[in-house]
C-alpha atoms as a PDB file:
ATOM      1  CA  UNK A   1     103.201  89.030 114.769  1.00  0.00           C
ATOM      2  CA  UNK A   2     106.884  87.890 115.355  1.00  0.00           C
ATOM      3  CA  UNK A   3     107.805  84.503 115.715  1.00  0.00           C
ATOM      4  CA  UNK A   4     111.010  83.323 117.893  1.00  0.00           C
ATOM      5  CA  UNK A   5     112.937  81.121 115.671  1.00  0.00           C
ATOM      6  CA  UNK A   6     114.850  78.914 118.219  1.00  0.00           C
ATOM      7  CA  UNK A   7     116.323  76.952 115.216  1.00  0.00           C
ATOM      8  CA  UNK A   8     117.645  79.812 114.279  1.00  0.00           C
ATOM      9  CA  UNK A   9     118.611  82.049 117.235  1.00  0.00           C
ATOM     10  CA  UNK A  10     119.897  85.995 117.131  1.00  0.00           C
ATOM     11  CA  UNK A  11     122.963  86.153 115.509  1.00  0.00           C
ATOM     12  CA  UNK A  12     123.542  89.649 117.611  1.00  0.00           C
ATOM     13  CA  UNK A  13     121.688  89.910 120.997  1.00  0.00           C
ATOM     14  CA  UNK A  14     118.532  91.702 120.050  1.00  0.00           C
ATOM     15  CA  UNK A  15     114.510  91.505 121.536  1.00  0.00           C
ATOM     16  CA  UNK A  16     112.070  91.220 118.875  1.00  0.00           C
ATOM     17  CA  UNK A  17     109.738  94.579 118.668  1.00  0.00           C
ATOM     18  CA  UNK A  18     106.650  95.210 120.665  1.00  0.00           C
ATOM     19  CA  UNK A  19     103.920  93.868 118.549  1.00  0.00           C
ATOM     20  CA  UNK A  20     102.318  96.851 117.944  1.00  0.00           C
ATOM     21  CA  UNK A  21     103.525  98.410 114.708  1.00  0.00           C
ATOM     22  CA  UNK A  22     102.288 101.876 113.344  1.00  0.00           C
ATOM     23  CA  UNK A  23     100.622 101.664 110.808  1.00  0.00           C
ATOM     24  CA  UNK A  24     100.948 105.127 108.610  1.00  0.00           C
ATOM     25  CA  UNK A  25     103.418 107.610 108.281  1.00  0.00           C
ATOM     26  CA  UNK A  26     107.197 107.540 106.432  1.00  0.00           C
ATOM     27  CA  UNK A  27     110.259 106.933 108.112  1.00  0.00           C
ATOM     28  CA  UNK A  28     113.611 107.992 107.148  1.00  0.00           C
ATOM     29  CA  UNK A  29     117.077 105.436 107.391  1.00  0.00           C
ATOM     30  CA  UNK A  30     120.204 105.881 106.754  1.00  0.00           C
ATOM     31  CA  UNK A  31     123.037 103.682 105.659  1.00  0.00           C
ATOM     32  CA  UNK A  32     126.307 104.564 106.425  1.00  0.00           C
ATOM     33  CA  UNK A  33     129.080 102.492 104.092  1.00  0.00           C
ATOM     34  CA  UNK A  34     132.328 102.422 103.474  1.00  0.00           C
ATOM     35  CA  UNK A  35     131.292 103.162  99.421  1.00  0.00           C
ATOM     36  CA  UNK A  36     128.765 106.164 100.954  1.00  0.00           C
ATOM     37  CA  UNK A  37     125.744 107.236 102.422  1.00  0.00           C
ATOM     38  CA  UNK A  38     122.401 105.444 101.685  1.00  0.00           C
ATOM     39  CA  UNK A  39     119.035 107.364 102.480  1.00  0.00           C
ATOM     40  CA  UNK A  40     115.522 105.567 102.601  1.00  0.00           C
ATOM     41  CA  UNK A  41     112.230 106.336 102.822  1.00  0.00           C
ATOM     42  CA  UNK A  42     110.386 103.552 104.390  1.00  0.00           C
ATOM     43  CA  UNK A  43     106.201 103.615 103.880  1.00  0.00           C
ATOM     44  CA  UNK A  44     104.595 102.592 107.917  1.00  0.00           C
ATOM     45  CA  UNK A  45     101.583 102.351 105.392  1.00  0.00           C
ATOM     46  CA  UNK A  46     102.498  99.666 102.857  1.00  0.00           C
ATOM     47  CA  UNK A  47     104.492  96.908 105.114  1.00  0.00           C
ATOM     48  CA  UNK A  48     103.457  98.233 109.043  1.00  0.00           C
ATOM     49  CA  UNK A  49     105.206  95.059 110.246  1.00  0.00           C
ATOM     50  CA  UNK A  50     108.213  95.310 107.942  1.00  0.00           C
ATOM     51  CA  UNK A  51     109.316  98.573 108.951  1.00  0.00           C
ATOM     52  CA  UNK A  52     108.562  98.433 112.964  1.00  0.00           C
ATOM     53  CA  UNK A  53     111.205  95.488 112.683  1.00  0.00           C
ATOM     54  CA  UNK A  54     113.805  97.231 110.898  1.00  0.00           C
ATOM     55  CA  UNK A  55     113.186 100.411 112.977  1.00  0.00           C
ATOM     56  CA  UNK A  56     113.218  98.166 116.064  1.00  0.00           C
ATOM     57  CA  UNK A  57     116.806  96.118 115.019  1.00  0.00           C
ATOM     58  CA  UNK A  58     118.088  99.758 113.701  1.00  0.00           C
ATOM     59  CA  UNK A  59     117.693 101.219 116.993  1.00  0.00           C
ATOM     60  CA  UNK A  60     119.287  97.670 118.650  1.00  0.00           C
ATOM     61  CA  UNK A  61     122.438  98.399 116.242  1.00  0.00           C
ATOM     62  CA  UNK A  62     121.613  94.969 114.672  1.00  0.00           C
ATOM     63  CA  UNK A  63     123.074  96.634 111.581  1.00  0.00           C
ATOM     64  CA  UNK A  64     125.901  98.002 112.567  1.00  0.00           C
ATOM     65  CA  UNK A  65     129.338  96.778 111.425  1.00  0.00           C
ATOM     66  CA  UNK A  66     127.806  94.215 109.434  1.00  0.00           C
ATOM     67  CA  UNK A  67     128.395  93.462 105.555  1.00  0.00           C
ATOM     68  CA  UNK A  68     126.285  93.063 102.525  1.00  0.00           C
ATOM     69  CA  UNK A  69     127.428  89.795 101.693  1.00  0.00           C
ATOM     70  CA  UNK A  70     125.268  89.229  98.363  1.00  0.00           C
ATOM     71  CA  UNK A  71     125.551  91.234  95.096  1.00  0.00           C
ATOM     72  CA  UNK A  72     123.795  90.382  91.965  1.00  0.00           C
ATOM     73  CA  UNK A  73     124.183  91.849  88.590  1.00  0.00           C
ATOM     74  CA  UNK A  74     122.143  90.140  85.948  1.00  0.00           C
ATOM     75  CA  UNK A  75     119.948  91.072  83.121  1.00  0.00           C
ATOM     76  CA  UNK A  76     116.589  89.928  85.205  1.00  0.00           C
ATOM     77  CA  UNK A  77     117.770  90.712  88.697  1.00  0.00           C
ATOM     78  CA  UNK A  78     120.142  93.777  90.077  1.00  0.00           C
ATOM     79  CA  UNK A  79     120.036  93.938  93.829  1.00  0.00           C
ATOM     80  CA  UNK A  80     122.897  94.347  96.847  1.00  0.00           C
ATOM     81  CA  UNK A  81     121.795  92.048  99.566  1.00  0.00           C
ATOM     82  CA  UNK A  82     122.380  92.880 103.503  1.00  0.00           C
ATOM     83  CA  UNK A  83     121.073  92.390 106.869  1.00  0.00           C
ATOM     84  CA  UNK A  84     122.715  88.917 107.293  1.00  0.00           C
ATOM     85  CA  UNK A  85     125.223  88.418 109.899  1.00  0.00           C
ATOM     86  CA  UNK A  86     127.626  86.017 109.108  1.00  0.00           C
ATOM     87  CA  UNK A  87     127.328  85.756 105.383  1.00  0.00           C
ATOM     88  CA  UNK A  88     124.783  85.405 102.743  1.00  0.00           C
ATOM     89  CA  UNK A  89     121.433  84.007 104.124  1.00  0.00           C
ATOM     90  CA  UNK A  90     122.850  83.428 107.593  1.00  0.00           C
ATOM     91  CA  UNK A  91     122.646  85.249 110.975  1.00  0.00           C
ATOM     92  CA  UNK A  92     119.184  86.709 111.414  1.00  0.00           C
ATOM     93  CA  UNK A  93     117.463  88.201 114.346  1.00  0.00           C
ATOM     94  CA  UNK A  94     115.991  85.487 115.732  1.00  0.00           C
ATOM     95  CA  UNK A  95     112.331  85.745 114.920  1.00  0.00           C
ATOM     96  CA  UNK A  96     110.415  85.909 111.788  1.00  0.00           C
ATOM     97  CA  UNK A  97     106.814  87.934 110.723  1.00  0.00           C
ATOM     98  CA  UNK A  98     104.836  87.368 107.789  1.00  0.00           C
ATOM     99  CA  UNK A  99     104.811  88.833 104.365  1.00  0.00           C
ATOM    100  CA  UNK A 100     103.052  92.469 103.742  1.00  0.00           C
ATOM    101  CA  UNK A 101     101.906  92.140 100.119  1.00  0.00           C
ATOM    102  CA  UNK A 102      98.955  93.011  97.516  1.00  0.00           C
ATOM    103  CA  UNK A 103     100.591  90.493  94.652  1.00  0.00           C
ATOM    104  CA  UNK A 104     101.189  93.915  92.897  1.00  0.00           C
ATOM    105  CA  UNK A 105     104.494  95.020  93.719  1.00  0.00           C
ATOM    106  CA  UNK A 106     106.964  95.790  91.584  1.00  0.00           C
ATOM    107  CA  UNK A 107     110.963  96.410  92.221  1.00  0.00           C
ATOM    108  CA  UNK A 108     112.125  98.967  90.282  1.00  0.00           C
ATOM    109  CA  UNK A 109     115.497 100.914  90.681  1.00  0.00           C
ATOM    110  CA  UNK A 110     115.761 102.611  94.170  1.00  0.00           C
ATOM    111  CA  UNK A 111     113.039  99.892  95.867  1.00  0.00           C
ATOM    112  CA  UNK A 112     114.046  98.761  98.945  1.00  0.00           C
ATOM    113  CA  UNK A 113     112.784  95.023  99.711  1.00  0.00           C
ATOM    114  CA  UNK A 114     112.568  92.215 102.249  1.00  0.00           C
ATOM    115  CA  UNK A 115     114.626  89.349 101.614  1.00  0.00           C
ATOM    116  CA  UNK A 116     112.781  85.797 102.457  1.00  0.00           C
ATOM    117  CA  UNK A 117     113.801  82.586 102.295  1.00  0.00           C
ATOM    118  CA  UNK A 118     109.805  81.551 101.383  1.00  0.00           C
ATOM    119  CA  UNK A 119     106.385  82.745 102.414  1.00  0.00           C
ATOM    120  CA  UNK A 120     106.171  84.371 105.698  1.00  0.00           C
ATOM    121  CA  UNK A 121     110.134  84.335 106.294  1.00  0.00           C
ATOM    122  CA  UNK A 122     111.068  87.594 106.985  1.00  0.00           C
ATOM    123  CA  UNK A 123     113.706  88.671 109.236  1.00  0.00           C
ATOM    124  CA  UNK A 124     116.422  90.923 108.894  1.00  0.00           C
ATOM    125  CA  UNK A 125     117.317  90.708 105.597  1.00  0.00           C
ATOM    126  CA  UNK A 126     116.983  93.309 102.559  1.00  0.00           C
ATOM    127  CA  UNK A 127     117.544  94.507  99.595  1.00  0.00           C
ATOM    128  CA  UNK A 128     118.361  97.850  97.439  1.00  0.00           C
ATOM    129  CA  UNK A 129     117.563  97.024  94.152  1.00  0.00           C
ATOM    130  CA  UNK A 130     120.517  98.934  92.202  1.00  0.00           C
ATOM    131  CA  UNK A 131     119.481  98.569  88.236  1.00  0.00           C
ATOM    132  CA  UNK A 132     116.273  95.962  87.887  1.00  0.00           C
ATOM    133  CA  UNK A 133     114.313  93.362  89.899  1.00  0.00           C
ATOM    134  CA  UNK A 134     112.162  91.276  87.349  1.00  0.00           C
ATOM    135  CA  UNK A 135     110.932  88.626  89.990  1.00  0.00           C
ATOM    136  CA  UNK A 136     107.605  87.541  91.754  1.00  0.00           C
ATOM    137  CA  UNK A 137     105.534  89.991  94.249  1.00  0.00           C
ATOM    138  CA  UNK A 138     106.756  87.883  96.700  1.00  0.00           C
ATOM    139  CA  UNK A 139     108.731  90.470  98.655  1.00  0.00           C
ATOM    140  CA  UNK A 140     107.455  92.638 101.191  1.00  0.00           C
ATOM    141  CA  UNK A 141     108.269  96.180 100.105  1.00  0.00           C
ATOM    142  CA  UNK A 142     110.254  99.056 102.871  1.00  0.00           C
ATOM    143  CA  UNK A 143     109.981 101.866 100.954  1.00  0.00           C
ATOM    144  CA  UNK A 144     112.565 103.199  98.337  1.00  0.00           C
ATOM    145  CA  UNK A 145     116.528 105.094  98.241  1.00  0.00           C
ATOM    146  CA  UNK A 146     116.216 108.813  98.117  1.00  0.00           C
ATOM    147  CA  UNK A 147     119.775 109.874  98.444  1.00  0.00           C
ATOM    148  CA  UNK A 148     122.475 107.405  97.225  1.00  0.00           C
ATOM    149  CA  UNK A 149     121.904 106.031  94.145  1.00  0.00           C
ATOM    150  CA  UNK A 150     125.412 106.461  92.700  1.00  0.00           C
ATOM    151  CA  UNK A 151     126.447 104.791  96.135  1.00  0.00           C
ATOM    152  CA  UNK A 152     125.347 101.598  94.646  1.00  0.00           C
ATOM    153  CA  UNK A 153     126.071 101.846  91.037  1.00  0.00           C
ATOM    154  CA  UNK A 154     129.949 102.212  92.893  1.00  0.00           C
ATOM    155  CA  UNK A 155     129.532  98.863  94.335  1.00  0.00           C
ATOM    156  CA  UNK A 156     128.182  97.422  91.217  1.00  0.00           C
ATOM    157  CA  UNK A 157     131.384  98.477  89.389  1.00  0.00           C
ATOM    158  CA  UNK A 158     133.265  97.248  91.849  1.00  0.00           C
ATOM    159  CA  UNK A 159     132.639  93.914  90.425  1.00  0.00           C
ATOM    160  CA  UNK A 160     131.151  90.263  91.879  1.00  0.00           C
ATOM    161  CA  UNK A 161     133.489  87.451  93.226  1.00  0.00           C
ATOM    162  CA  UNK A 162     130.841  84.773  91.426  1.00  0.00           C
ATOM    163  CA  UNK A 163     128.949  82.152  93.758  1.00  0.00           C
ATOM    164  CA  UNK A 164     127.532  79.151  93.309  1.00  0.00           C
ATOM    165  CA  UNK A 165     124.894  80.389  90.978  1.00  0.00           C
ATOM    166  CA  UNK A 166     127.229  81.707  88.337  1.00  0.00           C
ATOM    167  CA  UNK A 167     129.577  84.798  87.702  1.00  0.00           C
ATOM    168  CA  UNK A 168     126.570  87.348  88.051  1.00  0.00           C
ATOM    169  CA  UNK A 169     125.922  86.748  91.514  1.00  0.00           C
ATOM    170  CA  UNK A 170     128.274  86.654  94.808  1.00  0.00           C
ATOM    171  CA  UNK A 171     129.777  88.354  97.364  1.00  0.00           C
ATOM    172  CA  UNK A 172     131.184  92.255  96.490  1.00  0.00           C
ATOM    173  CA  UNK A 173     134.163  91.809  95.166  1.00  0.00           C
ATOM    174  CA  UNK A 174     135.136  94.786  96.840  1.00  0.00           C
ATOM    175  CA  UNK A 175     133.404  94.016 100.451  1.00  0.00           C
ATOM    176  CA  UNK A 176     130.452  96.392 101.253  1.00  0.00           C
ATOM    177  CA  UNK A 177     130.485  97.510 105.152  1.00  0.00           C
ATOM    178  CA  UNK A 178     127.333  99.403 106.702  1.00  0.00           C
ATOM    179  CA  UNK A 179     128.893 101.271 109.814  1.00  0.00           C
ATOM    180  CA  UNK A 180     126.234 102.245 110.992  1.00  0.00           C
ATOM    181  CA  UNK A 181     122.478 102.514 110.918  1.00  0.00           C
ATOM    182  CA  UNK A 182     120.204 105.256 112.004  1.00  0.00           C
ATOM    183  CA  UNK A 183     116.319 106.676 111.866  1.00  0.00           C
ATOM    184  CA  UNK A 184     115.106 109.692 112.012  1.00  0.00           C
ATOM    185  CA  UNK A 185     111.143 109.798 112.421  1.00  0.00           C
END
């Protein structure tokens, strides 16, 4: 179910979960950021695999003092990226698990996703979806923001310093720190 990466060891010591994930049931998480509090409901139903990882690297303070190092702000694709370590699509846990999906999901405001970096890539990174997320159902889907919302339309005003792929998507301009993770369920 999760696969060491040894090219790509744990950028924070942490053991990959037991293999056995429920499968049913919500979960709650909460984001604690320097912009605010972030509440999620994460479905045990929809993505079993998905969640018992981020419950498992939650409760290993993987997240904790960490950044959200990729913010995106375009007319087909509005998300806040985090769970990477040491910057944008680098410093993962050091395993990987395949993708939960029915080729029907869809990313609307408040859906919280994995992010990939292909089929069958996940690891620890995510993303809130803050306005829109017209893409493929290739993301595994955690569950959705129930308290917070305004959390991340503060980031988005905050502005983007642009990347590589144009002025609509880069780092926060003004840098987005999660504290602290916890669960409760």
């Amino acid at each position: 179910m999760y696969t060491p990466t040894p090219d790509n060891p744990p950028a924070k010591p942490v053991r990959p979960p037991h293999s056995k994930a429920r499968a049913h049931g919500k979960v709650d998480v909460v984001l604690v950021t320097n912009f605010g509090v972030v509440a999620i409901r994460m479905d045990r139903g929809n993505a079993p695999c998905a969640v018992h990882s981020f419950v498992s690297l939650t409760r290993q303070k993987f997240y904790n003092d960490t950044r959200c190092w990729r913010l995106t702000n375009s007319q087909r694709l509005g998300v806040l990226q985090c769970g990477d370590i040491y910057r944008a699509e680098e410093g993962g846990p050091g395993y990987k698990f395949d993708d939960e999906l029915t080729g029907k999901e869809t990313y609307p405001r408040g859906t919280v996703a994995m992010g990939n970096w292909g089929p069958d890539t996940n690891g620890s990174q995510f993303f809130l979806v803050h306005s829109r997320a017209e893409i493929p159902p290739a993301y595994t889907v955690l569950g959705k923001v129930t308290w917070g919302l305004p959390v991340l339309d503060r980031i988005v005003k905050g502005g983007i310093t642009p990347g590589p792929s144009g002025p609509q998507d880069g780092e926060p301009a003004k840098p987005v720190k999660i504290h602290r993770v916890f669960v409760h369920g």
